[in-house]
Protein backbone atom coordinates (compact mmCIF):
# COMPACT_ATOMS: atom_id res chain seq x y z
CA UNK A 1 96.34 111.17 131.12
CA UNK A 2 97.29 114.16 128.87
CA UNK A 3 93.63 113.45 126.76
CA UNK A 4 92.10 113.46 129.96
CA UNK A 5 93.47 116.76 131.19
CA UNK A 6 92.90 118.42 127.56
CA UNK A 7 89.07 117.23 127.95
CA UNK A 8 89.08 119.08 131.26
CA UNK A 9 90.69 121.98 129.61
CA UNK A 10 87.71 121.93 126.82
CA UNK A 11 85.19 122.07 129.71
CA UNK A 12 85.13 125.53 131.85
CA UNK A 13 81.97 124.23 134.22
CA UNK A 14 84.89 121.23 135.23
CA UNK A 15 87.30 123.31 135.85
CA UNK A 16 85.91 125.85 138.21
CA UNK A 17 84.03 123.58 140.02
CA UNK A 18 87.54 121.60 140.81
CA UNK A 19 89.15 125.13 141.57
CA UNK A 20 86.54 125.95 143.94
CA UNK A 21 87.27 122.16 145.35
CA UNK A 22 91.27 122.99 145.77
CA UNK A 23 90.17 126.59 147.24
CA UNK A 24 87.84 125.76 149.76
CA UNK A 25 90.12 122.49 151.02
CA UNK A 26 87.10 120.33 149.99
CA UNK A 27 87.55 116.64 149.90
CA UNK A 28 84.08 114.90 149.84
CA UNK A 29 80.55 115.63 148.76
CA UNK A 30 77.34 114.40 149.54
CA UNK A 31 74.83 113.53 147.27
CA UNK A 32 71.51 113.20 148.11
CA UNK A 33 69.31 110.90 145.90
CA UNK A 34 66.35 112.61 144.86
CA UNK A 35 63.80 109.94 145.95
CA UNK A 36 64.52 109.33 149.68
CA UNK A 37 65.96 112.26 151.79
CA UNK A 38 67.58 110.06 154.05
CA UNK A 39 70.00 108.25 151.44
CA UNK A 40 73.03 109.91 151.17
CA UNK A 41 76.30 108.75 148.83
CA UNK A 42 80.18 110.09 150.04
CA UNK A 43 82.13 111.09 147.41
CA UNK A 44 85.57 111.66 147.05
CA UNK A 45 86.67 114.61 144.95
CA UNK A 46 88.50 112.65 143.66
CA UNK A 47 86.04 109.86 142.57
CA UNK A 48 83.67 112.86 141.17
CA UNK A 49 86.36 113.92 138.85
CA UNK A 50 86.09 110.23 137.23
CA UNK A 51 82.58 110.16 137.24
CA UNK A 52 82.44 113.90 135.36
CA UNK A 53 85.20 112.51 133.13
CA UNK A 54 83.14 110.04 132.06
CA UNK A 55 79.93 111.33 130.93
CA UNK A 56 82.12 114.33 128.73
CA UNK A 57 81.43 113.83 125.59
CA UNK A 58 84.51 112.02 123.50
CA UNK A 59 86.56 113.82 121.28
CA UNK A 60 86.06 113.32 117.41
CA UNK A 61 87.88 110.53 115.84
CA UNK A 62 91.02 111.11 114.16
CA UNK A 63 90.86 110.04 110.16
CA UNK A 64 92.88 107.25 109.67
CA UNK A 65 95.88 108.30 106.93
CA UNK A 66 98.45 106.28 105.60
CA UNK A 67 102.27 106.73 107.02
CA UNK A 68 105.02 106.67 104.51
CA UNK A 69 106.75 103.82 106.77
CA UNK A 70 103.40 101.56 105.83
CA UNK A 71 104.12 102.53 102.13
CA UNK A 72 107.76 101.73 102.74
CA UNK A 73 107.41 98.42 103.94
CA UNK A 74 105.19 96.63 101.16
CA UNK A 75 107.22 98.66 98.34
CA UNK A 76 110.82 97.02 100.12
CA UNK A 77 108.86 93.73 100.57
CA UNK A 78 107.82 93.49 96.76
CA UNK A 79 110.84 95.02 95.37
CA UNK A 80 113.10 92.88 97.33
CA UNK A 81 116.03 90.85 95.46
CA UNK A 82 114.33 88.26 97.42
CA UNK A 83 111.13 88.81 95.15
CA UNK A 84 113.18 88.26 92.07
CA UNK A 85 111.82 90.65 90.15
CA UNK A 86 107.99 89.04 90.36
CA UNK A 87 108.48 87.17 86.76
CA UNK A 88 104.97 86.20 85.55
CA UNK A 89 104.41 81.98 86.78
CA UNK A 90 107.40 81.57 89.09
CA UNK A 91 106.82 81.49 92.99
CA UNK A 92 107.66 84.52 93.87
CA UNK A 93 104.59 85.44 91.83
CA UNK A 94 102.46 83.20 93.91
CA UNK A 95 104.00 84.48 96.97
CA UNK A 96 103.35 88.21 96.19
CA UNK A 97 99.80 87.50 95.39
CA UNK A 98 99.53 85.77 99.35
CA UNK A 99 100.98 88.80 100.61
CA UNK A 100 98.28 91.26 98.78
CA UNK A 101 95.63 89.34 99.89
CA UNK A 102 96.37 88.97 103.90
CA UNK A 103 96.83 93.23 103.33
CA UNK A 104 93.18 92.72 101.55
CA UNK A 105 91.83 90.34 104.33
CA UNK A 106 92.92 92.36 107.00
CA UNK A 107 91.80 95.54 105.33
CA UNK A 108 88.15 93.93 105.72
CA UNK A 109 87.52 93.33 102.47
CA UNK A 110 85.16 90.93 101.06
CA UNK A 111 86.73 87.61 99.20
CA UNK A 112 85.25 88.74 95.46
CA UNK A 113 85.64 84.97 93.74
CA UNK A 114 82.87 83.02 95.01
CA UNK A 115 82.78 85.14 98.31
CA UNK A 116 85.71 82.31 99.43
CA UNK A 117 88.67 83.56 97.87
CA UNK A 118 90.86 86.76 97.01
CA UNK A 119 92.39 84.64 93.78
CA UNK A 120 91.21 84.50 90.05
CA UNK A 121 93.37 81.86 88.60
CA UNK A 122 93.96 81.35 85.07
CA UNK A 123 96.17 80.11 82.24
CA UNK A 124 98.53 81.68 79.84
CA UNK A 125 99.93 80.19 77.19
CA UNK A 126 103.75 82.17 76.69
CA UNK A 127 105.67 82.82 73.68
CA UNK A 128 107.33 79.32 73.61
CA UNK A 129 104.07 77.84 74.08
CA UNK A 130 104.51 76.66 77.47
CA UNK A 131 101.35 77.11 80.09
CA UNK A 132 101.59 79.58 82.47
CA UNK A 133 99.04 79.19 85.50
CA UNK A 134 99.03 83.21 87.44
CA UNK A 135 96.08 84.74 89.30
CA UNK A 136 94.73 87.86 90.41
CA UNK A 137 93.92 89.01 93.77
CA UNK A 138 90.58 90.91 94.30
CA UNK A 139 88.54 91.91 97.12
CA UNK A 140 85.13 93.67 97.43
CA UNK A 141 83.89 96.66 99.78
CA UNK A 142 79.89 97.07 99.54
CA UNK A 143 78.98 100.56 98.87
CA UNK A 144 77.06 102.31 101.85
CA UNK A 145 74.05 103.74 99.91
CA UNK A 146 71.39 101.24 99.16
CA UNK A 147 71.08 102.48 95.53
CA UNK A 148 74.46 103.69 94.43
CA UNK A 149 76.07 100.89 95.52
CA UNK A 150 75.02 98.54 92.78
CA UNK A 151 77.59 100.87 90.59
CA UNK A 152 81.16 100.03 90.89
CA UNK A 153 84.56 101.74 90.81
CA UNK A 154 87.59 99.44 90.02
CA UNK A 155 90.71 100.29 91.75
CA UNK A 156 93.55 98.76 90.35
CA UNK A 157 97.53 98.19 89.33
CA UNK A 158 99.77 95.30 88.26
CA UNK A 159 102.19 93.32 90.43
CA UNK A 160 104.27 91.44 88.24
CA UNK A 161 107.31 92.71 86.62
CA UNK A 162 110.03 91.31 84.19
CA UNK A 163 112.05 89.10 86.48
CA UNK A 164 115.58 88.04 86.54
CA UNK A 165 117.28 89.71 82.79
CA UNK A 166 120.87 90.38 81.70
CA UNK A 167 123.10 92.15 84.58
CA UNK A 168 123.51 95.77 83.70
CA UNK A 169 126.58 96.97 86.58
CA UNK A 170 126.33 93.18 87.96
CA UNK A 171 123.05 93.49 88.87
CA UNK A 172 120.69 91.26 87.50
CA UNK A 173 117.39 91.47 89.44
CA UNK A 174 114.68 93.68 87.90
CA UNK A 175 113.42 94.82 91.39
CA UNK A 176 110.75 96.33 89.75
CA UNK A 177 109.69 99.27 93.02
CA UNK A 178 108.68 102.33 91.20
CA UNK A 179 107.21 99.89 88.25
CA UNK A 180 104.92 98.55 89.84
CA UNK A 181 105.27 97.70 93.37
CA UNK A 182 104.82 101.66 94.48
CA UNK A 183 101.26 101.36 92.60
CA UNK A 184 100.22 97.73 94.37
CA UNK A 185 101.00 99.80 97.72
CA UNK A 186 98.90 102.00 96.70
CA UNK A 187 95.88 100.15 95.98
CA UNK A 188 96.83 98.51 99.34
CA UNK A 189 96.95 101.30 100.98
CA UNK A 190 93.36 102.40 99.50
CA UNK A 191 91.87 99.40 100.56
CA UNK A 192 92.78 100.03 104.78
CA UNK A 193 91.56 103.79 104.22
CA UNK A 194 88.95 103.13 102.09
CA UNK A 195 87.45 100.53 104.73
CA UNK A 196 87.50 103.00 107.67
CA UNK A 197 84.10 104.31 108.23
CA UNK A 198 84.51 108.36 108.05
CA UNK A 199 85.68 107.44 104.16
CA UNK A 200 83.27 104.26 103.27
CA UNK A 201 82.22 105.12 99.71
CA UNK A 202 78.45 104.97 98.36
CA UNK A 203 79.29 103.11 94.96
CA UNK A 204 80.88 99.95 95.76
CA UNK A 205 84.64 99.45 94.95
CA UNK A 206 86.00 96.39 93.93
CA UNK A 207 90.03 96.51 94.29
CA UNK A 208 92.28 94.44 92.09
CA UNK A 209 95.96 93.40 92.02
CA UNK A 210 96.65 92.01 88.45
CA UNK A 211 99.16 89.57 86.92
CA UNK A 212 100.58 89.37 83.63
CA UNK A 213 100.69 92.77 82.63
CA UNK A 214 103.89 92.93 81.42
CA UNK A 215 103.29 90.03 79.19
CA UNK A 216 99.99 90.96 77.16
CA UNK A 217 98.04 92.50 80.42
CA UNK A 218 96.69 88.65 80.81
CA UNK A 219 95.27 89.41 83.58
CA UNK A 220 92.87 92.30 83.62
CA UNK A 221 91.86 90.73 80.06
CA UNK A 222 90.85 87.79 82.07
CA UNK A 223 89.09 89.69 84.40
CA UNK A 224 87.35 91.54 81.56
CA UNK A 225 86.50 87.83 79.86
CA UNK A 226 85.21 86.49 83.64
CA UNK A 227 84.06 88.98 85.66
CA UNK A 228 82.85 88.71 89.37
CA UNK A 229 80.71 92.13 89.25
CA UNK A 230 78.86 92.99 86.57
CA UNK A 231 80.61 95.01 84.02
CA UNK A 232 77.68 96.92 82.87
CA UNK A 233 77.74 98.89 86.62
CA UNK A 234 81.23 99.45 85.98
CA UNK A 235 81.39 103.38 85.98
CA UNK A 236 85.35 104.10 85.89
CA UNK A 237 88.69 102.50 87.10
CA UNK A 238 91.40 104.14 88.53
CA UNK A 239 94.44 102.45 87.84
CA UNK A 240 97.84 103.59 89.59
CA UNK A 241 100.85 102.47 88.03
CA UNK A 242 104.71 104.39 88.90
CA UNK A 243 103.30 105.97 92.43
CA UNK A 244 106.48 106.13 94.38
CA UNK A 245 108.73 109.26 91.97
CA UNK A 246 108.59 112.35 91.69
CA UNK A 247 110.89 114.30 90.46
CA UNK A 248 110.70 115.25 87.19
CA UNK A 249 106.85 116.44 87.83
CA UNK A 250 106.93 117.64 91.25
CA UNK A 251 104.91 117.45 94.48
CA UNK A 252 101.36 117.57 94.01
CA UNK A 253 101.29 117.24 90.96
CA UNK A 254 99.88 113.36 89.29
CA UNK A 255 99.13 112.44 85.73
CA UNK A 256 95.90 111.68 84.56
CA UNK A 257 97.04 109.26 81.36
CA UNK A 258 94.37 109.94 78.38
CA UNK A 259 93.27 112.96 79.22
CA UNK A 260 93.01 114.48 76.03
CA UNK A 261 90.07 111.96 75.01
CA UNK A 262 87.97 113.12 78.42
CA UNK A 263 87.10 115.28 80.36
CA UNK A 264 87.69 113.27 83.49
CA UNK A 265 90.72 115.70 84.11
CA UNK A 266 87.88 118.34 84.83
CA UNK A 267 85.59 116.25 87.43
CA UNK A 268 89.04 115.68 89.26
CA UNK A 269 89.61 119.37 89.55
CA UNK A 270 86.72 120.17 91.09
CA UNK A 271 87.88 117.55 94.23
CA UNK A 272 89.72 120.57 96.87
CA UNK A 273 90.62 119.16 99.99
CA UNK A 274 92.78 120.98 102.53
CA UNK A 275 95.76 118.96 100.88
CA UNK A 276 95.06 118.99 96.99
CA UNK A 277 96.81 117.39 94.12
CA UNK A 278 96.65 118.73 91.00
CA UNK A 279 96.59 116.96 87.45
CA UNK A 280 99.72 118.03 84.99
CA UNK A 281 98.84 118.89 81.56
CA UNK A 282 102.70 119.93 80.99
CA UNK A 283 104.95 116.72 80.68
CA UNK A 284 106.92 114.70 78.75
CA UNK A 285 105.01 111.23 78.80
CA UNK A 286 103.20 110.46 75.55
CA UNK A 287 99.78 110.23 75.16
CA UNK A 288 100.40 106.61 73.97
CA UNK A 289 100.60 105.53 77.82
CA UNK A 290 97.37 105.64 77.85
CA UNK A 291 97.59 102.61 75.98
CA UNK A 292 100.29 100.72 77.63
CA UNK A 293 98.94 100.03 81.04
CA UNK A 294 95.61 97.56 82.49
CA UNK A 295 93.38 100.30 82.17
CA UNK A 296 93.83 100.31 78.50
CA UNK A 297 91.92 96.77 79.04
CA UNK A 298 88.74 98.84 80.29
CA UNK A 299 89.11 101.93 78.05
CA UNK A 300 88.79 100.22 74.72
CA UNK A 301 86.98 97.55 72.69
CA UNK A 302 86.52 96.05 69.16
CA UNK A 303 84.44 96.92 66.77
CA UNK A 304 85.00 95.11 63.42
CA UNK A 305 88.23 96.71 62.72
CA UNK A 306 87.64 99.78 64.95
CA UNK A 307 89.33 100.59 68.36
CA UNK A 308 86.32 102.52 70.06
CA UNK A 309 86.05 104.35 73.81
CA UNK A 310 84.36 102.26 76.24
CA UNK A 311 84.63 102.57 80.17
CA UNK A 312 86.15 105.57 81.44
CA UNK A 313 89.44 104.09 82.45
CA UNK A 314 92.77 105.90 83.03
CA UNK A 315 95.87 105.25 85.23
CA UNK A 316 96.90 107.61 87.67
CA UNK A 317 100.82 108.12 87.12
CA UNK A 318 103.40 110.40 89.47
CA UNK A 319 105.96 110.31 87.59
CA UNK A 320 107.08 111.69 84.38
CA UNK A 321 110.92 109.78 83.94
CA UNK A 322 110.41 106.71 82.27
CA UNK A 323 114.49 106.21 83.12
CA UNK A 324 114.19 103.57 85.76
CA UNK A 325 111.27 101.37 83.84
CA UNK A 326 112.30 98.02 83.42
CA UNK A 327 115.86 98.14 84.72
CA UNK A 328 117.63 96.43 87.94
CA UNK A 329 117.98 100.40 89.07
CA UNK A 330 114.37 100.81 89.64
CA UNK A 331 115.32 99.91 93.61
CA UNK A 332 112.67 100.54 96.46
CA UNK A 333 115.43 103.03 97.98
CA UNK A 334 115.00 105.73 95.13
CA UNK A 335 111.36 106.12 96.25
CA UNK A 336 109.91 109.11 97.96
CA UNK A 337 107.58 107.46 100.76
CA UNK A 338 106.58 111.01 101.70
CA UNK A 339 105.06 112.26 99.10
CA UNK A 340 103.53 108.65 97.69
CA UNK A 341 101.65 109.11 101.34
CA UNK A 342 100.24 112.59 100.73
CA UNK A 343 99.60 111.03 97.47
CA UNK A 344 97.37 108.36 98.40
CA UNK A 345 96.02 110.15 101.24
CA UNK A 346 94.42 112.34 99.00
CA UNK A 347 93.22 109.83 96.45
CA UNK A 348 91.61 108.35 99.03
CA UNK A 349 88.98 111.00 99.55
CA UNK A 350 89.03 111.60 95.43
CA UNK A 351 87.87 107.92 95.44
CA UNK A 352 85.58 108.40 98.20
CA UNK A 353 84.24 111.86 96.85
CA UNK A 354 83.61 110.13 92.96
CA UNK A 355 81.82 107.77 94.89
CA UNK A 356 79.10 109.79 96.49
CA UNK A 357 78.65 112.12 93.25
CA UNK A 358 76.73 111.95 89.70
CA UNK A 359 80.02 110.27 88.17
CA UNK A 360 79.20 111.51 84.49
CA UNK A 361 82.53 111.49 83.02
CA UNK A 362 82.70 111.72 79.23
CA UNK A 363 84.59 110.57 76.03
CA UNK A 364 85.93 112.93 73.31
CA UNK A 365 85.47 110.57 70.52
CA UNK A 366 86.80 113.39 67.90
CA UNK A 367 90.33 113.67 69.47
CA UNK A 368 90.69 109.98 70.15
CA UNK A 369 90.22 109.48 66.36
CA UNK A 370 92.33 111.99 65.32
CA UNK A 371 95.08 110.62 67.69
CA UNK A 372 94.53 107.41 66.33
CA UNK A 373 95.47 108.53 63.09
CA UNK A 374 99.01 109.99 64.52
């Protein structure tokens, strides 16, 4: 009722013509059809004001955002105890990956292996040599332009951790929330905004939970080894890893890990929404990250003996205190779910607006060398 009476409100022929109604007493009108003088139709006031309500134009749809209790409840679900800490081949691994996928399938996403199925399984051998089967979970969203959309953007993050370790205050579970259940929310969370259609991007996006990152990155080196796009089309990936902190950098504020070897840090800038993040260039985190996540998989490749730049790959990082990595206090409680929403609220529309732009994003060779030499 209150939408209807704020459409009325909108709508100054509606209301004075119901004022005139409620001055003059009147309770009926005639209508005469326009073909036959003698047909007449008896309206209610009443049953006028539903008709005029109806032909009023609707009002515009409301962007769908993310809620930090949406955020909140797949961070607590994959950091529970319950979880065990998501070692890399035990159940709860297997049970993770079902839960990313119904998100995916419900999302609307397209099954990317085989157009059947959300899962890339494979086998690891560990380091005693025993076989460890894992997969990944992937799903597709077509791009809406009919030439653009034969490009790709991977959006990505791990969702294994380290498991069940030694007790450190008799607490043995490696929960695992800010490392990296906050960043598989996130990609979640991207793939139900991403899907709505005020944000549907041109380039197609191909969204991927990995496994086995914390044992080699196993599984976006699979990926990379047995593709289901084609890697050539692959323009960038966005990986998000440690989305849920943010204290040490501060709101708004998200790192952009190798940014001295680009300038991808630039492109972002030029994103403003009403709500904008900004990329620090002030923090403690070593420029080594860059390595030490699944985007690292993308970013580099052999060459003889040489690392060299390849896809423009980075992680996207909120947090600059490596204190809670890959210890049973990194607990789903010590997250901010308010500002991980704004967050990924607004790398929803970065992802959308990369999309629909010219997407040249480029290496400096030079200063990756010279790092290299460090």
């Amino acid at each position: 009722m209150a939408s209807a009476i704020a459409k009325i409100k909108r709508n100054d022929g509606i209301n004075l013509f119901f004022m005139f109604c409620s001055l003059y007493q009147v309770d009926q009108i005639y209508i005469h059809s326009p073909d036959s003088k003698t047909r007449t139709m008896k309206l209610s006031v009443f049953a006028l004001f539903i008709l005029m309500l109806a032909v009023q134009p609707a009002s515009p749809q409301q962007t769908r955002t993310i809620t930090p209790d949406e955020l909140k409840t797949w961070v607590y679900y994959l950091a529970s105890d319950e979880m065990k800490g998501r070692r890399n081949g035990s159940p709860e691994m297997l049970q993770a990956a079902q839960y990313i996928s119904d998100v995916f399938r419900g999302a609307g996403l397209r099954p990317a292996v085989g157009d059947t199925s959300f899962f890339q399984e494979y086998s690891v051998k560990d380091r005693n040599n025993v076989t460890i089967h894992e997969r990944n979970v992937v799903g597709i969203l077509e791009g809406t332009d009919p030439v653009l959309k034969n490009e790709w953007i991977l959006v990505s993050a791990h969702f294994d951790h380290v498991g069940i370790r030694q007790p450190v205050d008799g607490d043995s579970i490696y929960n695992g929330a800010d490392d990296n259940a906050t960043g598989t929310a996130t990609v979640m969370a991207l793939a139900r905004l991403l899907t709505q259609p005020e944000n549907r991007p041109q380039r197609s996006v191909l969204f991927a939970a990995w496994s086995g990152e914390e044992s080699g990155m196993n599984g976006s080196r699979w990926f990379l080894g047995h593709p289901v796009i084609p890697i050539e089309q692959l323009k960038l990936n966005l990986n998000f890893e440690m989305t849920g902190e943010f204290k040490t950098l501060g709101d708004h504020l998200f790192i952009i890990t190798g940014y001295l070897f680009t300038d991808f840090d630039d492109l972002v800038g030029k994103y403003t929404p009403a709500d904008p993040w900004k990329v620090a260039t002030q923090m403690q985190t070593p420029p080594g990250v860059f390595f030490a996540s699944d985007n690292a998989t993308f970013a580099f490749k052999r060459n003889g003996d040489k690392t060299e730049l390849n896809i423009p790959a980075f992680t996207l990082v909120t947090t600059d205190d490596m204190n809670l990595i890959h210890k049973p206090s990194d607990e789903p409680e010590k997250m901010d779910y308010v500002n991980m929403a704004s967050f990924v609220n607004y790398a929803a529309g970065l992802i959308t607006w990369l999309a629909a732009g010219e997407l040249k994003i480029s290496w400096d060779r030079g200063a990756f060398e010279e790092f290299l030499k460090k």
